[in-house]
C-alpha atoms as a PDB file:
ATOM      1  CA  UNK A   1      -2.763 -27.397 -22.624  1.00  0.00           C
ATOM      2  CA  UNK A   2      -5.385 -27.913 -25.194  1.00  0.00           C
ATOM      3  CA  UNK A   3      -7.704 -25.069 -26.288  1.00  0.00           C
ATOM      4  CA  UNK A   4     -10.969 -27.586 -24.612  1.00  0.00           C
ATOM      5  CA  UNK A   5      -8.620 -28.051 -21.507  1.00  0.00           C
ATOM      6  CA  UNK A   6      -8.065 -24.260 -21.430  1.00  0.00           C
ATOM      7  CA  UNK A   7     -12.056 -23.454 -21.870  1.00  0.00           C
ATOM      8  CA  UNK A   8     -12.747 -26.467 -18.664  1.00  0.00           C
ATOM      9  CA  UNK A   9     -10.078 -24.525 -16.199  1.00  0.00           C
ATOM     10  CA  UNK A  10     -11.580 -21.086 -17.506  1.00  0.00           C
ATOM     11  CA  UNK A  11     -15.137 -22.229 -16.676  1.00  0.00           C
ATOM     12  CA  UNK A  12     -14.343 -23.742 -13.616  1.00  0.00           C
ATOM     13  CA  UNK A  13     -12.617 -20.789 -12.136  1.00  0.00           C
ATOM     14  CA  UNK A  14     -15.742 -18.544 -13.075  1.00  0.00           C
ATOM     15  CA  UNK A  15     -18.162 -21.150 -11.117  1.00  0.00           C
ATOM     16  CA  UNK A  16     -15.814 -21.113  -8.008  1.00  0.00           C
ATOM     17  CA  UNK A  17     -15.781 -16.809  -8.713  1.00  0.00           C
ATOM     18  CA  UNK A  18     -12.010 -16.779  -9.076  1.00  0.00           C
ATOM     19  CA  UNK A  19     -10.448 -14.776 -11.927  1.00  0.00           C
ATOM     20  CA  UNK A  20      -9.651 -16.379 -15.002  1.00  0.00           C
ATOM     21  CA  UNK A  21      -6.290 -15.369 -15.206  1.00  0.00           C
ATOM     22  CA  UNK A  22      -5.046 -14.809 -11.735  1.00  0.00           C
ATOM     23  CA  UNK A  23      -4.305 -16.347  -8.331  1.00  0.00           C
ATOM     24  CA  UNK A  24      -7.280 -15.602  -5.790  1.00  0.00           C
ATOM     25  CA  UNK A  25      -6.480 -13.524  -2.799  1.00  0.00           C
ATOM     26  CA  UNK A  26      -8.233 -14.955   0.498  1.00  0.00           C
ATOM     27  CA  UNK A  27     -11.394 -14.891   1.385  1.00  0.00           C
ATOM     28  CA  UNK A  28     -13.339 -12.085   3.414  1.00  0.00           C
ATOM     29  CA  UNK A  29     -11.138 -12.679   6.574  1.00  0.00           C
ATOM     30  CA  UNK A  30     -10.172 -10.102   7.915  1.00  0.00           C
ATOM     31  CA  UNK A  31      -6.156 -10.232   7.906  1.00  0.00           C
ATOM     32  CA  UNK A  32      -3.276  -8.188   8.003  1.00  0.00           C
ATOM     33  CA  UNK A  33      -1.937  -6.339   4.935  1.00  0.00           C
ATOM     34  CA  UNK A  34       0.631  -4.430   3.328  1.00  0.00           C
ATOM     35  CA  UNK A  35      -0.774  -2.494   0.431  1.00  0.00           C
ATOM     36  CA  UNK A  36       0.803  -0.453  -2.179  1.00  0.00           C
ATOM     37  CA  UNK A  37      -0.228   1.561  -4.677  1.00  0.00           C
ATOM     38  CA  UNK A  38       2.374   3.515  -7.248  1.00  0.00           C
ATOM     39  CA  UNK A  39       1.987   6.113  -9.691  1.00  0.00           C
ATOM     40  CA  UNK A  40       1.615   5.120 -13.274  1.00  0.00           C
ATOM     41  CA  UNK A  41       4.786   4.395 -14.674  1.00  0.00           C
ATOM     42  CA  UNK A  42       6.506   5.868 -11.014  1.00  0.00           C
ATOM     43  CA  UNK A  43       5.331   9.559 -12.038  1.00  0.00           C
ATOM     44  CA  UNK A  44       5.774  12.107  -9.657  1.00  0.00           C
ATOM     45  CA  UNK A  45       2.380  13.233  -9.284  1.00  0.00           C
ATOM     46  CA  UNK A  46       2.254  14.011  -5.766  1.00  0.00           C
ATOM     47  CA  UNK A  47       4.373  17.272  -6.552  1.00  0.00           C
ATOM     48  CA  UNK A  48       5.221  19.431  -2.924  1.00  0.00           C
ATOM     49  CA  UNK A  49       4.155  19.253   0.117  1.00  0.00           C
ATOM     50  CA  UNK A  50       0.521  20.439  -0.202  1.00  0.00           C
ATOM     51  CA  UNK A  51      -0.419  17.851  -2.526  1.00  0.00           C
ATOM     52  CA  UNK A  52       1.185  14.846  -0.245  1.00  0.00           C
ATOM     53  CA  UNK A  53      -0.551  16.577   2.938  1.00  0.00           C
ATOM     54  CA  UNK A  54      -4.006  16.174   1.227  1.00  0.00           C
ATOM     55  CA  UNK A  55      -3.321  12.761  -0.675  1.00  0.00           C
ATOM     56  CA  UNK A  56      -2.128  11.235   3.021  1.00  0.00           C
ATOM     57  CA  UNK A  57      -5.089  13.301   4.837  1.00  0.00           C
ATOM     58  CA  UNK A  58      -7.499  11.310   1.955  1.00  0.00           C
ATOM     59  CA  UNK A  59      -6.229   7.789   2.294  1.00  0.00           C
ATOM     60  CA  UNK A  60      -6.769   7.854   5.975  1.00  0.00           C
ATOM     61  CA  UNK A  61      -9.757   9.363   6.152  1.00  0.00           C
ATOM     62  CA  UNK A  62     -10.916   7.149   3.195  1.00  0.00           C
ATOM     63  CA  UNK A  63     -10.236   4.389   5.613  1.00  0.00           C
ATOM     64  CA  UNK A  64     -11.404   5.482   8.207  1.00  0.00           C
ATOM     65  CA  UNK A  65     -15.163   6.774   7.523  1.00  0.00           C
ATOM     66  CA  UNK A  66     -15.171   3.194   5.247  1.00  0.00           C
ATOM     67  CA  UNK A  67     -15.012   1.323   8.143  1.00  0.00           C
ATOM     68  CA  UNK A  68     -12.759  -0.802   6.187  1.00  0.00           C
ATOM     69  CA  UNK A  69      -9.317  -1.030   8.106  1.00  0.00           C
ATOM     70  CA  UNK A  70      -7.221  -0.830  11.071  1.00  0.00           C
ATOM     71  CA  UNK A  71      -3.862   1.208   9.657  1.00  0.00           C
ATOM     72  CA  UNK A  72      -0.724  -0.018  11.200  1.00  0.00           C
ATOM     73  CA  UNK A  73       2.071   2.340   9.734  1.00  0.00           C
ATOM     74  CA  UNK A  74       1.726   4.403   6.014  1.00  0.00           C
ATOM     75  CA  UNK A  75       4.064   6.306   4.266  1.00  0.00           C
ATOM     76  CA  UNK A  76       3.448   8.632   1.024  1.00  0.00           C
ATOM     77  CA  UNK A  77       5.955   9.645  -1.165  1.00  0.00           C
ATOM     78  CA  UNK A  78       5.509  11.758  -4.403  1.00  0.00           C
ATOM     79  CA  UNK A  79       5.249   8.195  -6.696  1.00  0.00           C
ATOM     80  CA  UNK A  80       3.479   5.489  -4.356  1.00  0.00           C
ATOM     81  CA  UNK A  81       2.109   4.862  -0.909  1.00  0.00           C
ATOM     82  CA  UNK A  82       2.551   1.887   1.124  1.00  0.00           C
ATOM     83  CA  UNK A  83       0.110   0.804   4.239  1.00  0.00           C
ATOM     84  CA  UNK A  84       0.093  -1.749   6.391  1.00  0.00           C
ATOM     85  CA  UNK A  85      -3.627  -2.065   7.632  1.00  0.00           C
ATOM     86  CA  UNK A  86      -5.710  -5.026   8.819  1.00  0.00           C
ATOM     87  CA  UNK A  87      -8.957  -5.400   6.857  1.00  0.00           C
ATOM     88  CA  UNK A  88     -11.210  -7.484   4.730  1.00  0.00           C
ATOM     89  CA  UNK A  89      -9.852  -6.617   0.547  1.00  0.00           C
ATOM     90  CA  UNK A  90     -13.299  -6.893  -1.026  1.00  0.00           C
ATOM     91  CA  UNK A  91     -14.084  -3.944   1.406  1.00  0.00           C
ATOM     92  CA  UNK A  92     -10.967  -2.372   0.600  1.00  0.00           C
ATOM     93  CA  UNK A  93     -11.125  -2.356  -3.206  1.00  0.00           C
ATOM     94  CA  UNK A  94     -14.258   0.223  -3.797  1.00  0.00           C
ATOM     95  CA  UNK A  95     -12.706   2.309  -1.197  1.00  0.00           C
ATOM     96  CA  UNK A  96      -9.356   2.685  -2.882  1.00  0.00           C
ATOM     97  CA  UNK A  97     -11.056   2.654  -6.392  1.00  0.00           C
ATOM     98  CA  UNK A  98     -13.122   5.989  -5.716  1.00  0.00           C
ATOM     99  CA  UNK A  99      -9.975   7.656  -3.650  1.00  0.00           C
ATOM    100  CA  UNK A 100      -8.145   6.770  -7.125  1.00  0.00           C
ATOM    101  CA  UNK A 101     -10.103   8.308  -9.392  1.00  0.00           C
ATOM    102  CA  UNK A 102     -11.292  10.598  -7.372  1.00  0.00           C
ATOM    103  CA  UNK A 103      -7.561  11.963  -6.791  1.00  0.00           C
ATOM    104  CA  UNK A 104      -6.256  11.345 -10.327  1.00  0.00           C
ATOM    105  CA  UNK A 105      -9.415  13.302 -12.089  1.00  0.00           C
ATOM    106  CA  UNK A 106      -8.834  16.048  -9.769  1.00  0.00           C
ATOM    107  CA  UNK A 107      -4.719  16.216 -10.416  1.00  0.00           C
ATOM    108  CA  UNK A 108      -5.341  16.032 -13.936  1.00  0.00           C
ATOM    109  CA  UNK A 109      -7.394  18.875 -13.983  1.00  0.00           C
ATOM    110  CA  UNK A 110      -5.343  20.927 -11.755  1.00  0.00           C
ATOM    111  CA  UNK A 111      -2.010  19.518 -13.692  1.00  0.00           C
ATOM    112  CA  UNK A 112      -3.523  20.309 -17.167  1.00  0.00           C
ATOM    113  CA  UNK A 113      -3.245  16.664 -17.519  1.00  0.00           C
ATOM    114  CA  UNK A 114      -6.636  15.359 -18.648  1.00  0.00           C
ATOM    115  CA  UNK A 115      -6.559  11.370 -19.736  1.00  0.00           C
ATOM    116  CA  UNK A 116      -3.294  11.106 -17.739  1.00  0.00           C
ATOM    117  CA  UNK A 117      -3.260   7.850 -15.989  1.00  0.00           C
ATOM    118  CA  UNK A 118      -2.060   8.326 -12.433  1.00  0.00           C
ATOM    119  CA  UNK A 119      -2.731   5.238 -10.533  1.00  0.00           C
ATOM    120  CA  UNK A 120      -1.635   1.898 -11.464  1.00  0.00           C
ATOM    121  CA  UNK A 121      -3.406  -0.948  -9.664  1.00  0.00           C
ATOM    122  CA  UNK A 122      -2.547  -1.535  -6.214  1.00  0.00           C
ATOM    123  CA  UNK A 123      -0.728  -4.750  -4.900  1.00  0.00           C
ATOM    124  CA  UNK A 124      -1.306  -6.522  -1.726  1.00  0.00           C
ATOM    125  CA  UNK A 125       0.452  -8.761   0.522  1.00  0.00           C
ATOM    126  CA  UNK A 126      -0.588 -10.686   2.979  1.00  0.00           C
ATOM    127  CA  UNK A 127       1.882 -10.299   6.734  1.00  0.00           C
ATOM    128  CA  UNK A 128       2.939 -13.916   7.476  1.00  0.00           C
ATOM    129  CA  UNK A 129       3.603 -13.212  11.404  1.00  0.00           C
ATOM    130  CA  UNK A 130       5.127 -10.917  13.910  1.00  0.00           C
ATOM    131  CA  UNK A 131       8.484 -11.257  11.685  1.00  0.00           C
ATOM    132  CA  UNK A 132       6.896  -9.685   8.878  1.00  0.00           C
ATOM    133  CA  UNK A 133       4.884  -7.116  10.070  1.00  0.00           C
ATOM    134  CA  UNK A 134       7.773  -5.373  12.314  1.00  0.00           C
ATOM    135  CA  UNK A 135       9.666  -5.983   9.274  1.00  0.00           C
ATOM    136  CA  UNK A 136       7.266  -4.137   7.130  1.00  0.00           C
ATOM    137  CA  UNK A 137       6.686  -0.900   9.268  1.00  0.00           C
ATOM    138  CA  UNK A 138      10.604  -0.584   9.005  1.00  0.00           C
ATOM    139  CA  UNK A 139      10.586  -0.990   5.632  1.00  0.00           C
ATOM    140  CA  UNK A 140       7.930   1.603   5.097  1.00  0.00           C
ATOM    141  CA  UNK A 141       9.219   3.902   7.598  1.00  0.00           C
ATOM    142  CA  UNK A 142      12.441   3.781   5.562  1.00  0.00           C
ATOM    143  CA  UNK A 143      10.550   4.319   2.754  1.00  0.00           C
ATOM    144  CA  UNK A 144      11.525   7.748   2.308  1.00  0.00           C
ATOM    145  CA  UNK A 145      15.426   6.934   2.748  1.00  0.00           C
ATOM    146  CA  UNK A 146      15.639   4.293   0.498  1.00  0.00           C
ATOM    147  CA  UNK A 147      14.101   6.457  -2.501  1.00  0.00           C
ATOM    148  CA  UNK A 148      16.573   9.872  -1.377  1.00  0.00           C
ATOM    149  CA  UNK A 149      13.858  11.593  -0.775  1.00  0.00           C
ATOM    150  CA  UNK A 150      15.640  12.589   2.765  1.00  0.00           C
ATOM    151  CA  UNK A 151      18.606  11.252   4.578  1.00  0.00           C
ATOM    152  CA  UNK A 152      16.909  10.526   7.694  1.00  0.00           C
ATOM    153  CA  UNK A 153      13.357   8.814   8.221  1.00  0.00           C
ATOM    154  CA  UNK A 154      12.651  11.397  11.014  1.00  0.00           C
ATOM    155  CA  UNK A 155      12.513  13.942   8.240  1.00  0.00           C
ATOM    156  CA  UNK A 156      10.142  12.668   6.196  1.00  0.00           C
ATOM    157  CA  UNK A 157       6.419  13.702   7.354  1.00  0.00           C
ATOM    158  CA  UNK A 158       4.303  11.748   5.230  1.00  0.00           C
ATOM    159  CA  UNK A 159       4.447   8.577   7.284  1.00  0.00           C
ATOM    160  CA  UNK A 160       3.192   6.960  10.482  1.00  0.00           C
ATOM    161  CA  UNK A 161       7.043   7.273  11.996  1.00  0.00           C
ATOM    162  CA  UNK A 162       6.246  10.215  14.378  1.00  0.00           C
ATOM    163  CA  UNK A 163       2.928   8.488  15.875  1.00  0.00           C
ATOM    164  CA  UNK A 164       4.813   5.078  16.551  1.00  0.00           C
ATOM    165  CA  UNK A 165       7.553   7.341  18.198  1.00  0.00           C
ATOM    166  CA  UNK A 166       4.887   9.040  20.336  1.00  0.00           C
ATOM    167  CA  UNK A 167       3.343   5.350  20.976  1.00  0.00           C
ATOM    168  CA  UNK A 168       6.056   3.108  21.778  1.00  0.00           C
ATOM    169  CA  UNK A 169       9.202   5.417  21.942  1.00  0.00           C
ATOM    170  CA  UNK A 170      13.092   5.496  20.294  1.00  0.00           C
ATOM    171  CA  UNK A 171      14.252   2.610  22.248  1.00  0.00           C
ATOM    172  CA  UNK A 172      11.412   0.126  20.911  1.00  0.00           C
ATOM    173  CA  UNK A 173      11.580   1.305  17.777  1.00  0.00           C
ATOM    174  CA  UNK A 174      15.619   1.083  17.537  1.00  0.00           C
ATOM    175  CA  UNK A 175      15.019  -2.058  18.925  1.00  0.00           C
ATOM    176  CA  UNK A 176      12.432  -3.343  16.119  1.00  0.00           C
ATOM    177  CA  UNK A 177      14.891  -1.999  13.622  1.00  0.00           C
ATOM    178  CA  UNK A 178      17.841  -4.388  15.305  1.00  0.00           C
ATOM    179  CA  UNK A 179      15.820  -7.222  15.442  1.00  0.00           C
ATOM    180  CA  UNK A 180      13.978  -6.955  12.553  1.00  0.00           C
ATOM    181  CA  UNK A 181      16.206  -5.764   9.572  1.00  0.00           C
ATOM    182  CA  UNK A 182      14.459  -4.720   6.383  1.00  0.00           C
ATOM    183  CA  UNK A 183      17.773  -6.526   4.737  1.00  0.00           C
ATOM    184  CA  UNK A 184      16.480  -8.313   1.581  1.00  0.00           C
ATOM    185  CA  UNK A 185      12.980  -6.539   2.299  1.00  0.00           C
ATOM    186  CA  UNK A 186      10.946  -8.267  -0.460  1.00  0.00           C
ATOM    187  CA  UNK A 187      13.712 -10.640  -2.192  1.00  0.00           C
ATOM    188  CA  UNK A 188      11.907 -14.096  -1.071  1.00  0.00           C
ATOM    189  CA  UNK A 189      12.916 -13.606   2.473  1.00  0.00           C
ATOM    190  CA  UNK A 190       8.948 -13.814   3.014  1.00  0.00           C
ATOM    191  CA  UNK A 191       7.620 -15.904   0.713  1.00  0.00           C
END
């Protein structure tokens, strides 16, 4: 590509408001998500249970009085969170922005830590159909097994696991977890 041919995609990309050097994510529908949002560099910065109590007790409530999202499942771990949520991303953006900073200013003061970046940027991806989204609250759910942070889902607080239990009982959710395998969880499979 030529350096005029670079400048013509550039400035037609900024009249249609996409980013120069990215693909767009879809419009302001409001779809189904799962988000996640790691640690800079997979730091464990959400050290012991107190600080994973008040990070999870944030991000939902963050959602919640933003009016931004529906939350399907969550999980936080001491590196990264995943949710799956339906909402609108431009309304979702700001939201996680300020719990960011706010979070990471308040860690690094408390850590001794000041300048530390704690938050990389958060990914998204849109869920495809009913295949992908029981897929995806199994893969959070297992979340906590896959990284060793416990041998057994059921030990792990920091997740939505104990609400869907209450909600739809062992039997559906062994039965999700039959027919919907987290096998390959990521790998193309969903593309």
């Amino acid at each position: 590509m030529s350096e005029a041919d670079r400048r013509e995609v550039i400035e037609a990309r900024v009249q249609r408001s996409l980013p120069w050097h990215g693909p767009p994510h879809p419009g302001n529908d409001v779809r189904l998500y799962h988000v996640t949002a790691a640690c800079y560099g997979h730091a464990n910065v959400l050290t012991g249970p107190s600080r994973l109590t008040e990070f999870e007790d944030e991000l939902l409530s963050a959602l919640k009085q933003n009016d931004t999202a529906e939350v399907r499942a969550w999980v936080i771990l001491p590196d990264h969170y995943h949710i799956l949520l339906k909402t609108e991303l431009p309304q979702l953006r700001p939201v996680l922005h300020r719990l960011h900073n706010r979070t990471s200013t308040r860690w690094n003061g408390e850590d001794g830590e000041r300048g530390r970046k704690v938050w990389h940027a958060f990914a998204d991806r849109f869920i495809r159909g009913d295949i992908h989204y029981y897929r995806t609250i199994n893969y959070i759910h297992a979340n906590p097994v896959k990284h060793g942070h416990v041998d057994d889902s059921n030990e792990w607080v920091w997740s939505s696991l104990e609400g869907h239990l209450q909600r739809f009982g062992r039997e559906e959710l062994s039965r999700w977890w039959t027919d919907y395998p987290i096998d390959g969880y990521g790998a193309g499979w969903d593309d």
